[in-house]
N, C-alpha and C. Protein backbone atom coordinates (compact mmCIF):
# COMPACT_ATOMS: atom_id res chain seq x y z
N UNK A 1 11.15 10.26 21.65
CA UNK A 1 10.00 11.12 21.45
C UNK A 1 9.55 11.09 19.99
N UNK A 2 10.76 10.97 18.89
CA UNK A 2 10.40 11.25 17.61
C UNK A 2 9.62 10.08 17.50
N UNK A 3 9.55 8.71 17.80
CA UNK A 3 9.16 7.59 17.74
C UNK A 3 7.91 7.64 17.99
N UNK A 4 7.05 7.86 19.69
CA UNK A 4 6.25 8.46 19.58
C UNK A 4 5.47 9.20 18.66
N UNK A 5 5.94 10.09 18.30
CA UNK A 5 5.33 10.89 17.51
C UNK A 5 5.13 10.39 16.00
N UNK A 6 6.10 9.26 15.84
CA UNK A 6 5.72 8.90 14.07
C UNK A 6 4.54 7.63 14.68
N UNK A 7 4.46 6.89 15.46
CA UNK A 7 3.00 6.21 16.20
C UNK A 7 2.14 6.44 16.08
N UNK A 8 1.94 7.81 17.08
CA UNK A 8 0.97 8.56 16.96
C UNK A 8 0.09 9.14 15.39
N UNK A 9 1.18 9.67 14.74
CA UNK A 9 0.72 9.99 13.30
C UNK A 9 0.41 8.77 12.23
N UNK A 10 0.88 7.43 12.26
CA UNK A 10 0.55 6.51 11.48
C UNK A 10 -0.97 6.37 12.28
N UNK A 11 -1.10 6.16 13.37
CA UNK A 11 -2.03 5.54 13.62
C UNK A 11 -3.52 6.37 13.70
N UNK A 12 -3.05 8.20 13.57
CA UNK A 12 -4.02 8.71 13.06
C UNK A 12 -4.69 8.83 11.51
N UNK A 13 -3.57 8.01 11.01
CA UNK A 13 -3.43 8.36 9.30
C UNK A 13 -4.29 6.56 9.12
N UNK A 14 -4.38 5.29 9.94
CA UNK A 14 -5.17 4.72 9.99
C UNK A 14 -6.50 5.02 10.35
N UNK A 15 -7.06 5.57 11.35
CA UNK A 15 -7.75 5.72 12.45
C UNK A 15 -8.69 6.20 11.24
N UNK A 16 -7.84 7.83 10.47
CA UNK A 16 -9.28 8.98 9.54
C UNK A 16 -9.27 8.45 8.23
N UNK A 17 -8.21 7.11 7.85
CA UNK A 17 -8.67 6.37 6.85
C UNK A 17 -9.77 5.19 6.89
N UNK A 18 -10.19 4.93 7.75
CA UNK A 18 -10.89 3.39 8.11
C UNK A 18 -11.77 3.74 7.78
N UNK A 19 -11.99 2.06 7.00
CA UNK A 19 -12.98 2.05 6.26
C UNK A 19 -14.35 2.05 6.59
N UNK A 20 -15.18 2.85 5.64
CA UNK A 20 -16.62 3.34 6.41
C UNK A 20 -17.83 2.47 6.20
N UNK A 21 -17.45 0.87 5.60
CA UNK A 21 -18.38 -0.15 5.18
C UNK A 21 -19.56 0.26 4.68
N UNK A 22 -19.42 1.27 4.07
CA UNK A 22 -20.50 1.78 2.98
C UNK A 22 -20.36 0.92 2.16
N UNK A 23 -21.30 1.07 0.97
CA UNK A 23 -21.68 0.45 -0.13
C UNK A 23 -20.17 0.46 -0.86
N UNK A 24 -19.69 1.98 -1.22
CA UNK A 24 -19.13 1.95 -2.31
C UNK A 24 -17.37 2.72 -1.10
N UNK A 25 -16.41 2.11 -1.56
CA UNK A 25 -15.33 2.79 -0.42
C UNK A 25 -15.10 3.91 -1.36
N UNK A 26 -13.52 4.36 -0.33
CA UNK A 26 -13.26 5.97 -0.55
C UNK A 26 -11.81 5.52 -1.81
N UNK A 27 -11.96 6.70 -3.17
CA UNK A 27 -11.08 6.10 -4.08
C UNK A 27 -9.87 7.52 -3.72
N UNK A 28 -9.56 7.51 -2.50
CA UNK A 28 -8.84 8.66 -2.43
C UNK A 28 -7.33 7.53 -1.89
N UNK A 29 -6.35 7.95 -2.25
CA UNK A 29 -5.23 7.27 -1.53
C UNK A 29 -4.24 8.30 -1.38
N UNK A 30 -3.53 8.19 -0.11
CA UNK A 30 -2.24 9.12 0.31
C UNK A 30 -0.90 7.74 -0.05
N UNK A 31 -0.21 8.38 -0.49
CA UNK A 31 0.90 7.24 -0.92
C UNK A 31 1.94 8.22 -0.41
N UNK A 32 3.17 7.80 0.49
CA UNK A 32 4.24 7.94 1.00
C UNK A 32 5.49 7.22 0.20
N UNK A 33 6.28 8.12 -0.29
CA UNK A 33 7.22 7.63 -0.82
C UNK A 33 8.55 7.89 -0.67
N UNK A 34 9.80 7.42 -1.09
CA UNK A 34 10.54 8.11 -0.80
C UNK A 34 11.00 9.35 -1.69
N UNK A 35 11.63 10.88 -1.73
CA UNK A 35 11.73 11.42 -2.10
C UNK A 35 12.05 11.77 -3.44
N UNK A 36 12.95 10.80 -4.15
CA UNK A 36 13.90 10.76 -5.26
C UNK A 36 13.43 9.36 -6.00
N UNK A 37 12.28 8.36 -5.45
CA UNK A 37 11.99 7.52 -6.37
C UNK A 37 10.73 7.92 -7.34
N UNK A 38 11.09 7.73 -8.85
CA UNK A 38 10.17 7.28 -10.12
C UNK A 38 9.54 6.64 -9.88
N UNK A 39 9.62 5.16 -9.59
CA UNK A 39 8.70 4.17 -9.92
C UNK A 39 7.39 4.37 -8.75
N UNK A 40 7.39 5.34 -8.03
CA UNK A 40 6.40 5.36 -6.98
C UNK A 40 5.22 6.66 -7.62
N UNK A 41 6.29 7.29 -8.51
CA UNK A 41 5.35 8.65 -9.35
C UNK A 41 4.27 7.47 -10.23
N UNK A 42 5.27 6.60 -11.14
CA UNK A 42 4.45 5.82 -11.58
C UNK A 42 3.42 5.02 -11.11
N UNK A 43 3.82 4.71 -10.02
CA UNK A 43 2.49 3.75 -9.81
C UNK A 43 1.44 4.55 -9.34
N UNK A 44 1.60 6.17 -8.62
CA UNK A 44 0.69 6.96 -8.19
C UNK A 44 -0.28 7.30 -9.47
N UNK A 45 0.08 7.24 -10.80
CA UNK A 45 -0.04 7.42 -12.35
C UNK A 45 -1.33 6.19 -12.29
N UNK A 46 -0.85 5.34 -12.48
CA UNK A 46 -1.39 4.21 -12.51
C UNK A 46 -2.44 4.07 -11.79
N UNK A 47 -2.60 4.25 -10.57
CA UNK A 47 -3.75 4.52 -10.02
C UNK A 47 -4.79 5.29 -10.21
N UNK A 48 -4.16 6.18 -10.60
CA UNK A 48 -5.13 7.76 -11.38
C UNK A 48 -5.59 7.09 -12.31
N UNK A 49 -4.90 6.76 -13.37
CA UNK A 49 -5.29 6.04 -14.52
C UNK A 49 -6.87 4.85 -13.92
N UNK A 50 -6.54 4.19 -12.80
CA UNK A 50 -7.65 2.99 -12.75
C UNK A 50 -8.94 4.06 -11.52
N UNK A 51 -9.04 5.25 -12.11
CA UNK A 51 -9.95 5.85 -10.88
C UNK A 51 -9.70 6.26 -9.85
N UNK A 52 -8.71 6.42 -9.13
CA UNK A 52 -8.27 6.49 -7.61
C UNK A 52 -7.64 8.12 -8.00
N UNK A 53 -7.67 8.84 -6.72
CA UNK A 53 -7.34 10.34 -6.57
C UNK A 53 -6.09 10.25 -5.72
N UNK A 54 -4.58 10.20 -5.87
CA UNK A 54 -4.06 10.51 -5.36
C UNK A 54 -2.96 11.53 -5.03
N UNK A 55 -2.24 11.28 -3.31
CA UNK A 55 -2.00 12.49 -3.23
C UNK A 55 -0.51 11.75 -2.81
N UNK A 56 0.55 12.55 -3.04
CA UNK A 56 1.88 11.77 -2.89
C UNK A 56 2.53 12.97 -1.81
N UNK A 57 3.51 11.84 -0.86
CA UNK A 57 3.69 12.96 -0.02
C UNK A 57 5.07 11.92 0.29
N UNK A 58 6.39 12.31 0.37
CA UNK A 58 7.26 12.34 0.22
C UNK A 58 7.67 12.11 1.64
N UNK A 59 8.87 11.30 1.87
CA UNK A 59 8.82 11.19 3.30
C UNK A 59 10.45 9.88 3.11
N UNK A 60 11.31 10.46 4.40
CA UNK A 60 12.70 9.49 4.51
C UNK A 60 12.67 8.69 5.11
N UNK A 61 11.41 8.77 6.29
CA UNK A 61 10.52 7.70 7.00
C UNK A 61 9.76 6.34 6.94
N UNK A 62 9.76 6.06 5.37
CA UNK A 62 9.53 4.78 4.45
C UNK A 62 9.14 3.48 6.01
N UNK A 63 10.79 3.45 5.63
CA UNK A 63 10.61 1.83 6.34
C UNK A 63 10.01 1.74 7.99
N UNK A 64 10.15 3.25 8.54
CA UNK A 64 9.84 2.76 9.82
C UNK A 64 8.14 3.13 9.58
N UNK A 65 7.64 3.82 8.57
CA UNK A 65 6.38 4.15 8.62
C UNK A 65 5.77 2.04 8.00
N UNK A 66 6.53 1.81 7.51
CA UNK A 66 5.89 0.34 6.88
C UNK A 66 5.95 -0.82 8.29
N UNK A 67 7.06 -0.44 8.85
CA UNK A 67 6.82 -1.45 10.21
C UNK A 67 5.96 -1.46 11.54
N UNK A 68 5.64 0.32 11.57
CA UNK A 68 4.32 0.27 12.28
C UNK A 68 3.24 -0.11 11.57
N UNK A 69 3.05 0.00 10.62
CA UNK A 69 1.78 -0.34 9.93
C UNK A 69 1.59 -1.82 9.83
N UNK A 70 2.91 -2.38 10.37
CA UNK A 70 2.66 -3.84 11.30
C UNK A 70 3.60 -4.85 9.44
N UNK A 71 4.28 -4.06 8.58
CA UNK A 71 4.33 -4.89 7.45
C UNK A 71 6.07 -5.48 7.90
N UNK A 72 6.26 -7.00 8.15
CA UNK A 72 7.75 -7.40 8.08
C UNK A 72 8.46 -6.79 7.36
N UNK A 73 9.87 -6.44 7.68
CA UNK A 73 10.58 -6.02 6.84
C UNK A 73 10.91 -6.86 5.41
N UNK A 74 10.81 -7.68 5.36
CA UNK A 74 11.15 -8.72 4.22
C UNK A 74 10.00 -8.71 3.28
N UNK A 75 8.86 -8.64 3.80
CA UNK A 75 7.70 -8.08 3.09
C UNK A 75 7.21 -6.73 2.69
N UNK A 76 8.05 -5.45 2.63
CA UNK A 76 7.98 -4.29 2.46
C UNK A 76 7.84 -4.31 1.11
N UNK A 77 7.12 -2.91 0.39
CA UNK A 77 7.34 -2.89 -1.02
C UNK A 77 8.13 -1.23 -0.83
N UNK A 78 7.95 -0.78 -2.06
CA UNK A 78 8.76 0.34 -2.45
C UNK A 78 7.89 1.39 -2.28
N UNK A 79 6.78 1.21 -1.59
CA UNK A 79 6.00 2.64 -1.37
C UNK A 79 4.87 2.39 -0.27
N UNK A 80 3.94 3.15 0.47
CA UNK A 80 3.18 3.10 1.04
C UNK A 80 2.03 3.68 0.78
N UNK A 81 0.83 3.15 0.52
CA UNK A 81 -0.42 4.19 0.50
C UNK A 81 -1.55 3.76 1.47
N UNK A 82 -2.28 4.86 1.53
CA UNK A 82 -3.60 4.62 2.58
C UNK A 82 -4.47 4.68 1.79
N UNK A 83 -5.39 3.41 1.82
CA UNK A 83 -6.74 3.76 0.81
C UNK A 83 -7.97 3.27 1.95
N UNK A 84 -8.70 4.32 1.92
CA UNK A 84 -10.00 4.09 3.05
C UNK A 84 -9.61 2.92 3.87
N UNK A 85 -8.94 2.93 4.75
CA UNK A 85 -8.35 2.83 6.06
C UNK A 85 -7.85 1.36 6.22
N UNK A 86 -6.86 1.29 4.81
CA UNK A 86 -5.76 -0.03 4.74
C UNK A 86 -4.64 0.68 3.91
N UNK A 87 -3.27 -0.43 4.40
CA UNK A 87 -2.49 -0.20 3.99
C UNK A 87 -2.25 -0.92 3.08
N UNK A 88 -1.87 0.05 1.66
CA UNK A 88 -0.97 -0.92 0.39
C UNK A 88 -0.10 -0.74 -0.18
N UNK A 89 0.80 -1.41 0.26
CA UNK A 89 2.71 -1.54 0.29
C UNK A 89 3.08 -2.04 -1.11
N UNK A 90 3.67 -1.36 -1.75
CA UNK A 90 4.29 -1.49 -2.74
C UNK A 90 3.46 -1.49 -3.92
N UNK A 91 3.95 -2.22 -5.06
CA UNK A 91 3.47 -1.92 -6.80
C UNK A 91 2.18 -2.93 -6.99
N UNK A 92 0.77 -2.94 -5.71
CA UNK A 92 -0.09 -3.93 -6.00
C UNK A 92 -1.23 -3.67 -7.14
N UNK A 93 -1.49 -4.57 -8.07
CA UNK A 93 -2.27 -4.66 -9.24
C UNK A 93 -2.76 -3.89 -8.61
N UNK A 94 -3.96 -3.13 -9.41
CA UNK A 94 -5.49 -2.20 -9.23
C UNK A 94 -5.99 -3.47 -8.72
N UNK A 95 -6.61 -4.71 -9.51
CA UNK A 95 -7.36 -5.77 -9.40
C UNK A 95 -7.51 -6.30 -7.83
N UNK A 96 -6.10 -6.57 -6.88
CA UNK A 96 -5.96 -6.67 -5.61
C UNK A 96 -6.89 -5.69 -5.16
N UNK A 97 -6.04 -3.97 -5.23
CA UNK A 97 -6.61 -3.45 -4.39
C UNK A 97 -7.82 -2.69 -4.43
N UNK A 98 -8.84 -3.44 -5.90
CA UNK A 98 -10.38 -3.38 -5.98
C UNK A 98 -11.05 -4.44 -4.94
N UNK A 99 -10.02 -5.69 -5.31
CA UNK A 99 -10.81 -7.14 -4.29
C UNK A 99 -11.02 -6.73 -2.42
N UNK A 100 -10.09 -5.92 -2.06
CA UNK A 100 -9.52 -5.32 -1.07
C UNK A 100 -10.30 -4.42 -0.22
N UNK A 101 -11.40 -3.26 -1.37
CA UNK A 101 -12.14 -2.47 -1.23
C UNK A 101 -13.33 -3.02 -1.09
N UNK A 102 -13.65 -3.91 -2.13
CA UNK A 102 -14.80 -4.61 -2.13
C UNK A 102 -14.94 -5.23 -0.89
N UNK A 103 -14.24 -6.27 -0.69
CA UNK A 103 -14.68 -7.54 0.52
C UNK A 103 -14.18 -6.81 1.93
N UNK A 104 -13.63 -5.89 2.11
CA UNK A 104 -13.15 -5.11 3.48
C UNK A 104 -12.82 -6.01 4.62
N UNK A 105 -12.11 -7.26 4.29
CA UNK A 105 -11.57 -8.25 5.49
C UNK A 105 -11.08 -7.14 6.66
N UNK A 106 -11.23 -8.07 7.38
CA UNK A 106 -10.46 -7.70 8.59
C UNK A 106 -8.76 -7.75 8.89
N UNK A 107 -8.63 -7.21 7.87
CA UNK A 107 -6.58 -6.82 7.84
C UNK A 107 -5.93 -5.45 8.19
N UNK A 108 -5.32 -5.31 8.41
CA UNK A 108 -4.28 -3.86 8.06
C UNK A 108 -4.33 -3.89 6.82
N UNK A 109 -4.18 -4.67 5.61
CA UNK A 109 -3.55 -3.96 4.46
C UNK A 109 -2.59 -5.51 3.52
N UNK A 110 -2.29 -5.13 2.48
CA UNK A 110 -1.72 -5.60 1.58
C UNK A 110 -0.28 -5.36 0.96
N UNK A 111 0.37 -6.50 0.34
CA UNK A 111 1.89 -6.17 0.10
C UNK A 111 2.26 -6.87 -0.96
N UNK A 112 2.89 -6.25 -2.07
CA UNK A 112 3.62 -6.83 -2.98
C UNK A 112 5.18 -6.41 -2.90
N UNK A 113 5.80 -7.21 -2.16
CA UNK A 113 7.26 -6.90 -1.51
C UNK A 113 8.43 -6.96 -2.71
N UNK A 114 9.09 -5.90 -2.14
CA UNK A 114 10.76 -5.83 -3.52
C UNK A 114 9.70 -4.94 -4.21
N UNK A 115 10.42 -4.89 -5.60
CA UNK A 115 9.84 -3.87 -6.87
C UNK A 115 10.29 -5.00 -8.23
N UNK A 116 9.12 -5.75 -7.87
CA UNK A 116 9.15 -6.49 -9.11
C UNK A 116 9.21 -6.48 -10.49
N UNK A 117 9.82 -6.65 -11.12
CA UNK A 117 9.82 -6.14 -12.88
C UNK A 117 8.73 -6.50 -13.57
N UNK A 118 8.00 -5.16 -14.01
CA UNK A 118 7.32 -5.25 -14.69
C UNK A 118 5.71 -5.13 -14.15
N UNK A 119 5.58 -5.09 -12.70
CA UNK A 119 4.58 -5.04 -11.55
C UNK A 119 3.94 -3.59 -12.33
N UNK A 120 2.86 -3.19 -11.94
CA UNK A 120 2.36 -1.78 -12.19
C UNK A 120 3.32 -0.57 -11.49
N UNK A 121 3.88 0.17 -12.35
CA UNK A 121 4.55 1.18 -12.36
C UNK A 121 6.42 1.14 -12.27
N UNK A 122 6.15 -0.12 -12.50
CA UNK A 122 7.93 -0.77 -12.72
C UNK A 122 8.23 -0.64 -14.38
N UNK A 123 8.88 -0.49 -15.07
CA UNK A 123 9.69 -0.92 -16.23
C UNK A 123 9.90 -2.93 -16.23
N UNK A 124 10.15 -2.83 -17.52
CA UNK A 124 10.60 -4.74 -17.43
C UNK A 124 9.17 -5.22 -18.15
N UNK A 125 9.25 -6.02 -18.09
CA UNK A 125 8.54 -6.99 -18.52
C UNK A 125 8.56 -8.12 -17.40
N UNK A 126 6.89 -8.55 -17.28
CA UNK A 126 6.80 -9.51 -15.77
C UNK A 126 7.34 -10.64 -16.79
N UNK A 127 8.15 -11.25 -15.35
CA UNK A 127 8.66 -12.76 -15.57
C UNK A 127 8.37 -13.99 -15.03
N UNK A 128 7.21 -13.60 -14.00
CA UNK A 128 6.60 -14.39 -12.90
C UNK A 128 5.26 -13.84 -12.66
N UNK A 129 4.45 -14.75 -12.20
CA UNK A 129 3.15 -14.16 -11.39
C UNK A 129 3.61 -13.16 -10.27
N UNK A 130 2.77 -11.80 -9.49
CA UNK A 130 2.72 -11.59 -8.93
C UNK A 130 2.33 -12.08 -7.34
N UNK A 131 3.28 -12.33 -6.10
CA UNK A 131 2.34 -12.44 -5.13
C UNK A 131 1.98 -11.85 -4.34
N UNK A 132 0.95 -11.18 -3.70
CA UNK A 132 0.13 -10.43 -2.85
C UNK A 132 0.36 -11.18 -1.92
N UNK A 133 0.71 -10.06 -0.23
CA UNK A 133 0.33 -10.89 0.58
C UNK A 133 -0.68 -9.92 1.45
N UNK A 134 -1.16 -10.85 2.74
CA UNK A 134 -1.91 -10.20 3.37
C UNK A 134 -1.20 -9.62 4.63
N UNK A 135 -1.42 -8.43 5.05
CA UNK A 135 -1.05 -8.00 6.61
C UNK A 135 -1.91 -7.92 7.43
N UNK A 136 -2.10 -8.55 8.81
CA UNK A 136 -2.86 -8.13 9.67
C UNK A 136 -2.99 -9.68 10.57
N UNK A 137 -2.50 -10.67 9.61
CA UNK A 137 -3.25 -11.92 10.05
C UNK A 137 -1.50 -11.99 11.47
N UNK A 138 -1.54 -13.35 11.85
CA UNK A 138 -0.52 -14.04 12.73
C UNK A 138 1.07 -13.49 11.92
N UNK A 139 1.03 -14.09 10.81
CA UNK A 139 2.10 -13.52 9.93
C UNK A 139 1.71 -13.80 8.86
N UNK A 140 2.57 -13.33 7.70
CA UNK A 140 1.72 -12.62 6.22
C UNK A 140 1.42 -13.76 5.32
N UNK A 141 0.40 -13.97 4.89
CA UNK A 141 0.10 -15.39 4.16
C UNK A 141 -0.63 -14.70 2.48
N UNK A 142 -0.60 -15.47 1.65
CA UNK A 142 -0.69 -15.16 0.33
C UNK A 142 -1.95 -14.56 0.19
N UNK A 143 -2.34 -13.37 -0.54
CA UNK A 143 -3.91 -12.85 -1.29
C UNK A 143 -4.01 -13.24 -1.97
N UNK A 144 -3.14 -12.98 -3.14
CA UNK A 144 -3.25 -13.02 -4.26
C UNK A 144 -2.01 -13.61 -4.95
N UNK A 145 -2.52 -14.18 -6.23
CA UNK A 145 -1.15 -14.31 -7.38
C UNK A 145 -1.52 -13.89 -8.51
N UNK A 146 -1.64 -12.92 -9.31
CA UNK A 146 -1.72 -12.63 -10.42
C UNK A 146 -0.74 -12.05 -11.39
């Protein structure tokens, strides 16, 4: 039943996020995190910082909320947010999830999997390009590398 019921609620938390192919999308994001992680305050920071209004809501539900939202487990990041009615998993640049807003493909959503060093709202210093992938397609193929 509980299963059900976390279904039901992801897929309403898609459904009153989708995007409204207006001109300009919605800069509001709900980010799900887990309770006791920093680096998810930070990246909620970070977003504020690039324009976006968000709202953080805490949850032990992480991974099974990331696998309905259709994201492989191997491709998970360290947080979940809803931005006008896609999902974006983990520490992804602003830059992605402006390209994201803008062009409104036909996906579920986006993933920068693990907690890469140095990614937006990580500590470290990057040591590699970032890769973005996409969710929604057959299975997850590259967005982005930056």
């Amino acid at each position: 039943m509980r299963k059900h019921l976390s279904l039901a609620l992801l897929g309403l938390l898609i459904w009153t996020n989708a995007p409204a192919y207006a001109e300009e999308s919605s800069r509001d994001v709900t980010l799900y995190k887990n309770p006791q992680c920093g680096c998810c305050e930070s990246y909620a920071s970070y977003l504020r910082e690039n324009g976006f209004t968000v709202t953080v809501k805490p949850t032990h539900e992480l991974a099974q909320l990331s696998r309905m939202a259709g994201i492989p487990e191997n491709f998970e990041g360290c947080h979940l947010s809803m931005i006008d009615g896609y999902v974006v998993s983990g520490h992804v640049p602003v830059a992605s999830v402006e390209r994201l807003l803008s062009e409104q493909p036909k996906i579920v959503g986006i993933t920068l999997p693990g907690m890469p060093q140095g990614s937006p709202g990580m500590s470290g210093r990057k040591t590699e390009p970032f890769t973005t992938y996409e969710i929604g397609s057959q299975s997850p193929r590259i967005y982005a590398v930056e």
